[in-house]
N, C-alpha and C. Protein backbone atom coordinates (compact mmCIF):
# COMPACT_ATOMS: atom_id res chain seq x y z
N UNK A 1 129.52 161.21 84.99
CA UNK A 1 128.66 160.42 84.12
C UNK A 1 127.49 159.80 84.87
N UNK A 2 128.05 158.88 86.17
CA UNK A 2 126.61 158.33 86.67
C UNK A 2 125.51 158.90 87.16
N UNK A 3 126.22 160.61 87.75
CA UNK A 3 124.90 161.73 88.36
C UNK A 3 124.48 162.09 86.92
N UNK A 4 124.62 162.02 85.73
CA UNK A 4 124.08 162.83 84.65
C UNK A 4 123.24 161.51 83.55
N UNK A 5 122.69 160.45 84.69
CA UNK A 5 122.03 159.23 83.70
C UNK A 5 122.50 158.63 82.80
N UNK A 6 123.81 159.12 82.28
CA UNK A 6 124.31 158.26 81.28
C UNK A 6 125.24 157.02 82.16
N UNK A 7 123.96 156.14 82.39
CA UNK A 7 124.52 154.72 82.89
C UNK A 7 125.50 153.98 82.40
N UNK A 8 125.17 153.82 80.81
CA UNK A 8 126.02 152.77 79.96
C UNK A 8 127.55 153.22 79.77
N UNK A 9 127.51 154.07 79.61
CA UNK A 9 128.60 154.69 79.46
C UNK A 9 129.53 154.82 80.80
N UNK A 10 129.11 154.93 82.28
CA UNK A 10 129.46 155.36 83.18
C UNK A 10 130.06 153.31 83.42
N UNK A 11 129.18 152.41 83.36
CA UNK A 11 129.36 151.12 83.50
C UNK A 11 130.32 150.52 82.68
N UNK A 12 130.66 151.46 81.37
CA UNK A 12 131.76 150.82 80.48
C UNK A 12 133.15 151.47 81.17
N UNK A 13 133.16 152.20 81.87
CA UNK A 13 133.97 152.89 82.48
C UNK A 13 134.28 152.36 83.30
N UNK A 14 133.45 152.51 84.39
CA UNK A 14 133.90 151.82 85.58
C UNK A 14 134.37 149.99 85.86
N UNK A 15 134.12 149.52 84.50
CA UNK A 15 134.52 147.84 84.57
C UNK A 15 135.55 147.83 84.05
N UNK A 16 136.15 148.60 83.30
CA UNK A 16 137.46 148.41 83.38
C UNK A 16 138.33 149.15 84.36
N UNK A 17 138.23 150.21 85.59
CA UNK A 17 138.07 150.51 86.60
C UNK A 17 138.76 149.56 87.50
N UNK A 18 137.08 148.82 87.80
CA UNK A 18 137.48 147.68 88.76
C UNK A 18 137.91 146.80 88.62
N UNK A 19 139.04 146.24 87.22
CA UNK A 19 139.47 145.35 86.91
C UNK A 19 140.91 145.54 87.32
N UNK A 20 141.36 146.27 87.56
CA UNK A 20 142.48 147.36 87.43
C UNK A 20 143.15 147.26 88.87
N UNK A 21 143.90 146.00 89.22
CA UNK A 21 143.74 145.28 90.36
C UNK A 21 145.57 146.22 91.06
N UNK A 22 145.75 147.11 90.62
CA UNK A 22 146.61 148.13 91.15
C UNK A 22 146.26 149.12 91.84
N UNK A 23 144.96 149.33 92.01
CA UNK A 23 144.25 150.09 92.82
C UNK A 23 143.86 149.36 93.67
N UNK A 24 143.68 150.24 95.10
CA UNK A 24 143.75 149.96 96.35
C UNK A 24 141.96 149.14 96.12
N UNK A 25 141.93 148.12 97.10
CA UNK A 25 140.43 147.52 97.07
C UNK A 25 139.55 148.36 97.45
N UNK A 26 139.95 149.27 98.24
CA UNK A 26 138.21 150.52 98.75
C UNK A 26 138.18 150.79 97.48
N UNK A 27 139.02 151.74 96.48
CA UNK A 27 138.30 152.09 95.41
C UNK A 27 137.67 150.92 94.19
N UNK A 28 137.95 149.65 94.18
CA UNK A 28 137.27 148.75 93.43
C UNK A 28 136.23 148.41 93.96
N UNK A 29 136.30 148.60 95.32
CA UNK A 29 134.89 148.07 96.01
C UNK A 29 133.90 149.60 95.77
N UNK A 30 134.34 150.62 96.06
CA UNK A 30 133.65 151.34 95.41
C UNK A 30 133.24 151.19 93.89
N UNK A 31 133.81 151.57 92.91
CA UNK A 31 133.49 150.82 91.89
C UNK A 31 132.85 150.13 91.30
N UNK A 32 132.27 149.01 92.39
CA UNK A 32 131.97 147.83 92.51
C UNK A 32 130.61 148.46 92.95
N UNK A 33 130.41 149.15 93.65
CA UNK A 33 129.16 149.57 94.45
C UNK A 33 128.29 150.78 93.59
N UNK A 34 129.11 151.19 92.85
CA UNK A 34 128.56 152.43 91.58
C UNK A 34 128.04 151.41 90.49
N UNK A 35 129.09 150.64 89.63
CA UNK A 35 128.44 149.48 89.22
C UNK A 35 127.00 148.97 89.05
N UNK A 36 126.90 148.77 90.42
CA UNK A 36 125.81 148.00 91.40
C UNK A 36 124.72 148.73 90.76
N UNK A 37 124.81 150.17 91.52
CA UNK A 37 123.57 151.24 91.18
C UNK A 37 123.31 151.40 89.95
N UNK A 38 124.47 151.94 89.08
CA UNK A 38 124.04 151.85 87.73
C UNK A 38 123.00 151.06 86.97
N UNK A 39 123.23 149.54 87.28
CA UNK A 39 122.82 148.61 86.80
C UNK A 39 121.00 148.17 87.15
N UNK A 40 121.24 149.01 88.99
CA UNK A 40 119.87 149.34 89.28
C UNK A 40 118.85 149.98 88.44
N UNK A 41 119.66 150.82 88.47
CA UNK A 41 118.62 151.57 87.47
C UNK A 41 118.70 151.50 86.26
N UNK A 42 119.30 151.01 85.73
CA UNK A 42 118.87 150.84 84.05
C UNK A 42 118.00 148.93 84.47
N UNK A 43 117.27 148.64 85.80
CA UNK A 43 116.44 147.91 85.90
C UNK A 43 117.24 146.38 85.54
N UNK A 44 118.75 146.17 85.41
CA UNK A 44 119.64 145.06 85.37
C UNK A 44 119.84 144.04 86.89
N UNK A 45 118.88 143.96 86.75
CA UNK A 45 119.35 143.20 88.86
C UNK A 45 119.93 142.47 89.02
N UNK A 46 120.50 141.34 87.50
CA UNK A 46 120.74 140.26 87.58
C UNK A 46 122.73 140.86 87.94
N UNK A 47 122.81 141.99 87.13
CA UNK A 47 124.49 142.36 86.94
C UNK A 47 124.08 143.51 87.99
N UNK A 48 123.15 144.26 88.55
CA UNK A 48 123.79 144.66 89.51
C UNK A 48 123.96 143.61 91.17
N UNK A 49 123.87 142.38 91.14
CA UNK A 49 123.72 141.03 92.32
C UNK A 49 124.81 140.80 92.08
N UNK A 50 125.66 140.83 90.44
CA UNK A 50 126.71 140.49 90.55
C UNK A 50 128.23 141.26 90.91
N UNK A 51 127.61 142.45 90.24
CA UNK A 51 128.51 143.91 91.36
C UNK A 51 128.77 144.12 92.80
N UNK A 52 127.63 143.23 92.90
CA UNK A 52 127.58 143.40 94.69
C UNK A 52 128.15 142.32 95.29
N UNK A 53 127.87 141.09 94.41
CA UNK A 53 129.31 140.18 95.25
C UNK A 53 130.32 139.85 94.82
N UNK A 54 131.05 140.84 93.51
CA UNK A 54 132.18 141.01 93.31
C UNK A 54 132.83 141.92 94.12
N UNK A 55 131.97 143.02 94.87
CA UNK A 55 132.56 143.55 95.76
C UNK A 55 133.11 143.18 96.92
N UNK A 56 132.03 141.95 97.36
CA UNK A 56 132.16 141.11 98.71
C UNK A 56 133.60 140.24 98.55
N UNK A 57 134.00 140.07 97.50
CA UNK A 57 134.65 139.14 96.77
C UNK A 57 135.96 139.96 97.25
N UNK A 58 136.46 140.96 96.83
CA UNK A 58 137.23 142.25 97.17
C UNK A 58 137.47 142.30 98.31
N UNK A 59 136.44 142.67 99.18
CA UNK A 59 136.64 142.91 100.76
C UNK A 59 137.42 141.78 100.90
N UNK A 60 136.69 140.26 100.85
CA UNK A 60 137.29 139.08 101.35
C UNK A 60 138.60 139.03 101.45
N UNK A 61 138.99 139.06 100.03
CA UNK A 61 140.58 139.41 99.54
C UNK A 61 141.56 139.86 100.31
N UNK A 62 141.09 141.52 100.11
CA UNK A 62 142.31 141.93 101.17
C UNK A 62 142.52 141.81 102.29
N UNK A 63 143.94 142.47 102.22
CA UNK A 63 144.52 142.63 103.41
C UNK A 63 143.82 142.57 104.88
N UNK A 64 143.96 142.62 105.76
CA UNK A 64 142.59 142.92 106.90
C UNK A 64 142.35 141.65 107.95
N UNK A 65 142.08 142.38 109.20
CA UNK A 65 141.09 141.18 109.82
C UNK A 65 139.70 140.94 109.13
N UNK A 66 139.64 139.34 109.44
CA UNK A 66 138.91 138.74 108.52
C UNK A 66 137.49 139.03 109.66
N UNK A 67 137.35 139.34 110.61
CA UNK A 67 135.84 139.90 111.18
C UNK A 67 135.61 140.66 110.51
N UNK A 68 136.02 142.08 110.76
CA UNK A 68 136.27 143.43 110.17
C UNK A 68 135.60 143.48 109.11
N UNK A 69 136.16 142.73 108.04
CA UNK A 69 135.73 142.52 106.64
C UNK A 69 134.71 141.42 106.13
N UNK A 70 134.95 141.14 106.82
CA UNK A 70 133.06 140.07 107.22
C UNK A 70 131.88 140.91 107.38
N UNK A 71 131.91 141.55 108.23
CA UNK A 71 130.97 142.72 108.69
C UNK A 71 130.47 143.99 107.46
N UNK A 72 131.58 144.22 107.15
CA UNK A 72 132.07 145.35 105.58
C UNK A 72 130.94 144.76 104.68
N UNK A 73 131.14 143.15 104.79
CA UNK A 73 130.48 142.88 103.47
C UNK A 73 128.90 142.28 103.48
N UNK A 74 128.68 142.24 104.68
CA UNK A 74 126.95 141.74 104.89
C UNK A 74 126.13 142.37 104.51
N UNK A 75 125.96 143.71 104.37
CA UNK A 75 125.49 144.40 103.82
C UNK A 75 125.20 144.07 102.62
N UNK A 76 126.06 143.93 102.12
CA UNK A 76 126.49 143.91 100.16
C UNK A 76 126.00 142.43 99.69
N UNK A 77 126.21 141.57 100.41
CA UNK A 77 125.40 140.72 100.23
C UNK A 77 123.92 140.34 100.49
N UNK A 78 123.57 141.27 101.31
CA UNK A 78 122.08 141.38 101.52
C UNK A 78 121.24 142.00 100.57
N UNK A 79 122.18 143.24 99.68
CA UNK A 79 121.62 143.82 98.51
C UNK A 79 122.17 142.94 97.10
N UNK A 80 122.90 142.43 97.40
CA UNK A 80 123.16 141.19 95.42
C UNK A 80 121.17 140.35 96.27
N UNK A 81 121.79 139.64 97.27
CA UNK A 81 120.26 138.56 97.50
C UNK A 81 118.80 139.84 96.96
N UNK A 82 118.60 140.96 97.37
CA UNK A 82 117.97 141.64 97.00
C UNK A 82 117.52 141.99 95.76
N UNK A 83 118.73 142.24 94.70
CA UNK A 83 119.06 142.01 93.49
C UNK A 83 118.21 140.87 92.97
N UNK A 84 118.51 140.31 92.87
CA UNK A 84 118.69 138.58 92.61
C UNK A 84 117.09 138.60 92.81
N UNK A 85 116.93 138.55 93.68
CA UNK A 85 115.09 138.84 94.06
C UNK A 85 114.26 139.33 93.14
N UNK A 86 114.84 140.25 92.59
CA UNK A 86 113.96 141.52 91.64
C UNK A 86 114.43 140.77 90.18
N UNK A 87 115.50 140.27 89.92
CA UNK A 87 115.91 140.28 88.48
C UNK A 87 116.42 138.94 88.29
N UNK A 88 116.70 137.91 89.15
CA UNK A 88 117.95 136.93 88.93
C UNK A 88 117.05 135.78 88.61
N UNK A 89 117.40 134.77 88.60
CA UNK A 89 117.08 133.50 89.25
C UNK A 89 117.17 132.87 89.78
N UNK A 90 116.72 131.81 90.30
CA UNK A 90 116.63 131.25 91.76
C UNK A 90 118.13 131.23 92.21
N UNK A 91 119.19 130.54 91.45
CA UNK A 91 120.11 129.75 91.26
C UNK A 91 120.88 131.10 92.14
N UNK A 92 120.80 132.17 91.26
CA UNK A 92 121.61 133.47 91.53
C UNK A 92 121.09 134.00 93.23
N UNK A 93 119.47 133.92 93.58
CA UNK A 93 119.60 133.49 94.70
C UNK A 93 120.38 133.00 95.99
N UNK A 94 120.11 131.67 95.74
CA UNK A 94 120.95 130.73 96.03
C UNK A 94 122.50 131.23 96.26
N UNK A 95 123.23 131.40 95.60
CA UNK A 95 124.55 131.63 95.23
C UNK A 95 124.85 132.30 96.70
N UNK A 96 123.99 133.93 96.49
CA UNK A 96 124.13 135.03 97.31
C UNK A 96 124.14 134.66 98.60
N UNK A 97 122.78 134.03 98.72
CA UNK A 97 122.65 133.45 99.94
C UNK A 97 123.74 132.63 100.70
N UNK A 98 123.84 131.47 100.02
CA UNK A 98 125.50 131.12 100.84
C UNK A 98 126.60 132.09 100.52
N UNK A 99 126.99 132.75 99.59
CA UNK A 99 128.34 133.55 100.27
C UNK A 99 127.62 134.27 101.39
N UNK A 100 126.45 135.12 101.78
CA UNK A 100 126.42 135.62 102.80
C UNK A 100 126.40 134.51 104.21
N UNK A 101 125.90 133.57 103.83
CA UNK A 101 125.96 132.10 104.98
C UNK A 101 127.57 132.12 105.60
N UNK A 102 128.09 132.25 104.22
CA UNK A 102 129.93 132.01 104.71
C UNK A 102 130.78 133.22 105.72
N UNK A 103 130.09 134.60 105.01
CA UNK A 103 130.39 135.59 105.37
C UNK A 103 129.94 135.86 107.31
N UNK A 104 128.57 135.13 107.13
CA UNK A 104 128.03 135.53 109.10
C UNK A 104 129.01 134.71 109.90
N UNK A 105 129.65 133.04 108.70
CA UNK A 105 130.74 132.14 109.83
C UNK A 105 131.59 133.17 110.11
N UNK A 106 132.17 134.01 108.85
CA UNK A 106 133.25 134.99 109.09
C UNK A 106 133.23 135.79 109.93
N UNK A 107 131.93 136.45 110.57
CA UNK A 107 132.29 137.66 111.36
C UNK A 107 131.85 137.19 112.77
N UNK A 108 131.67 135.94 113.18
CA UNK A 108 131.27 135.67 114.15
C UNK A 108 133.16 135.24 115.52
């Protein structure tokens, strides 16, 4: 669905997907990261910022050294703040910005 443009459809899919907390976290964080894109492109920045730190949200979670998964997720928070930039508001900004603040204590 998501290689063939049908976004909406691919996003009604995949959120109940990543809700589906019996699956291992790589595939919700994936999920989470298809989400993301989807939402890119149907020009949503505000819900794809929030795909991206529901994913961060995920990593945090599991299992794992907590560097490890600090690191996993800087990224992902650099693209919700990105997000957020293009579509959000300040606030949503904001938000991103400190979980990634929390996330650099984490991997340090």
């Amino acid at each position: 669905m998501i290689h063939d443009g049908e976004y909406g459809r691919a996003i009604s899919s995949l959120e109940h997907e990543v809700k589906d907390e019996a699956k291992p976290p790589q595939i919700r964080i994936e999920y989470c990261k298809w989400l993301a894109e989807c939402n890119h492109r149907m020009e949503d920045y505000q819900e794809c910022g929030k795909w991206y730190l529901e994913a961060v949200r995920i990593i945090l979670s599991a299992p794992g050294d907590g560097r490890s998964k600090a690191k996993a997720a800087l990224t992902l928070c650099d693209r919700a703040i990105e997000s957020y930039e293009k579509g959000g508001d300040s606030a949503d900004v904001l938000v991103a910005a400190r979980v990634k603040q929390y996330v650099v204590g984490l991997a340090k």
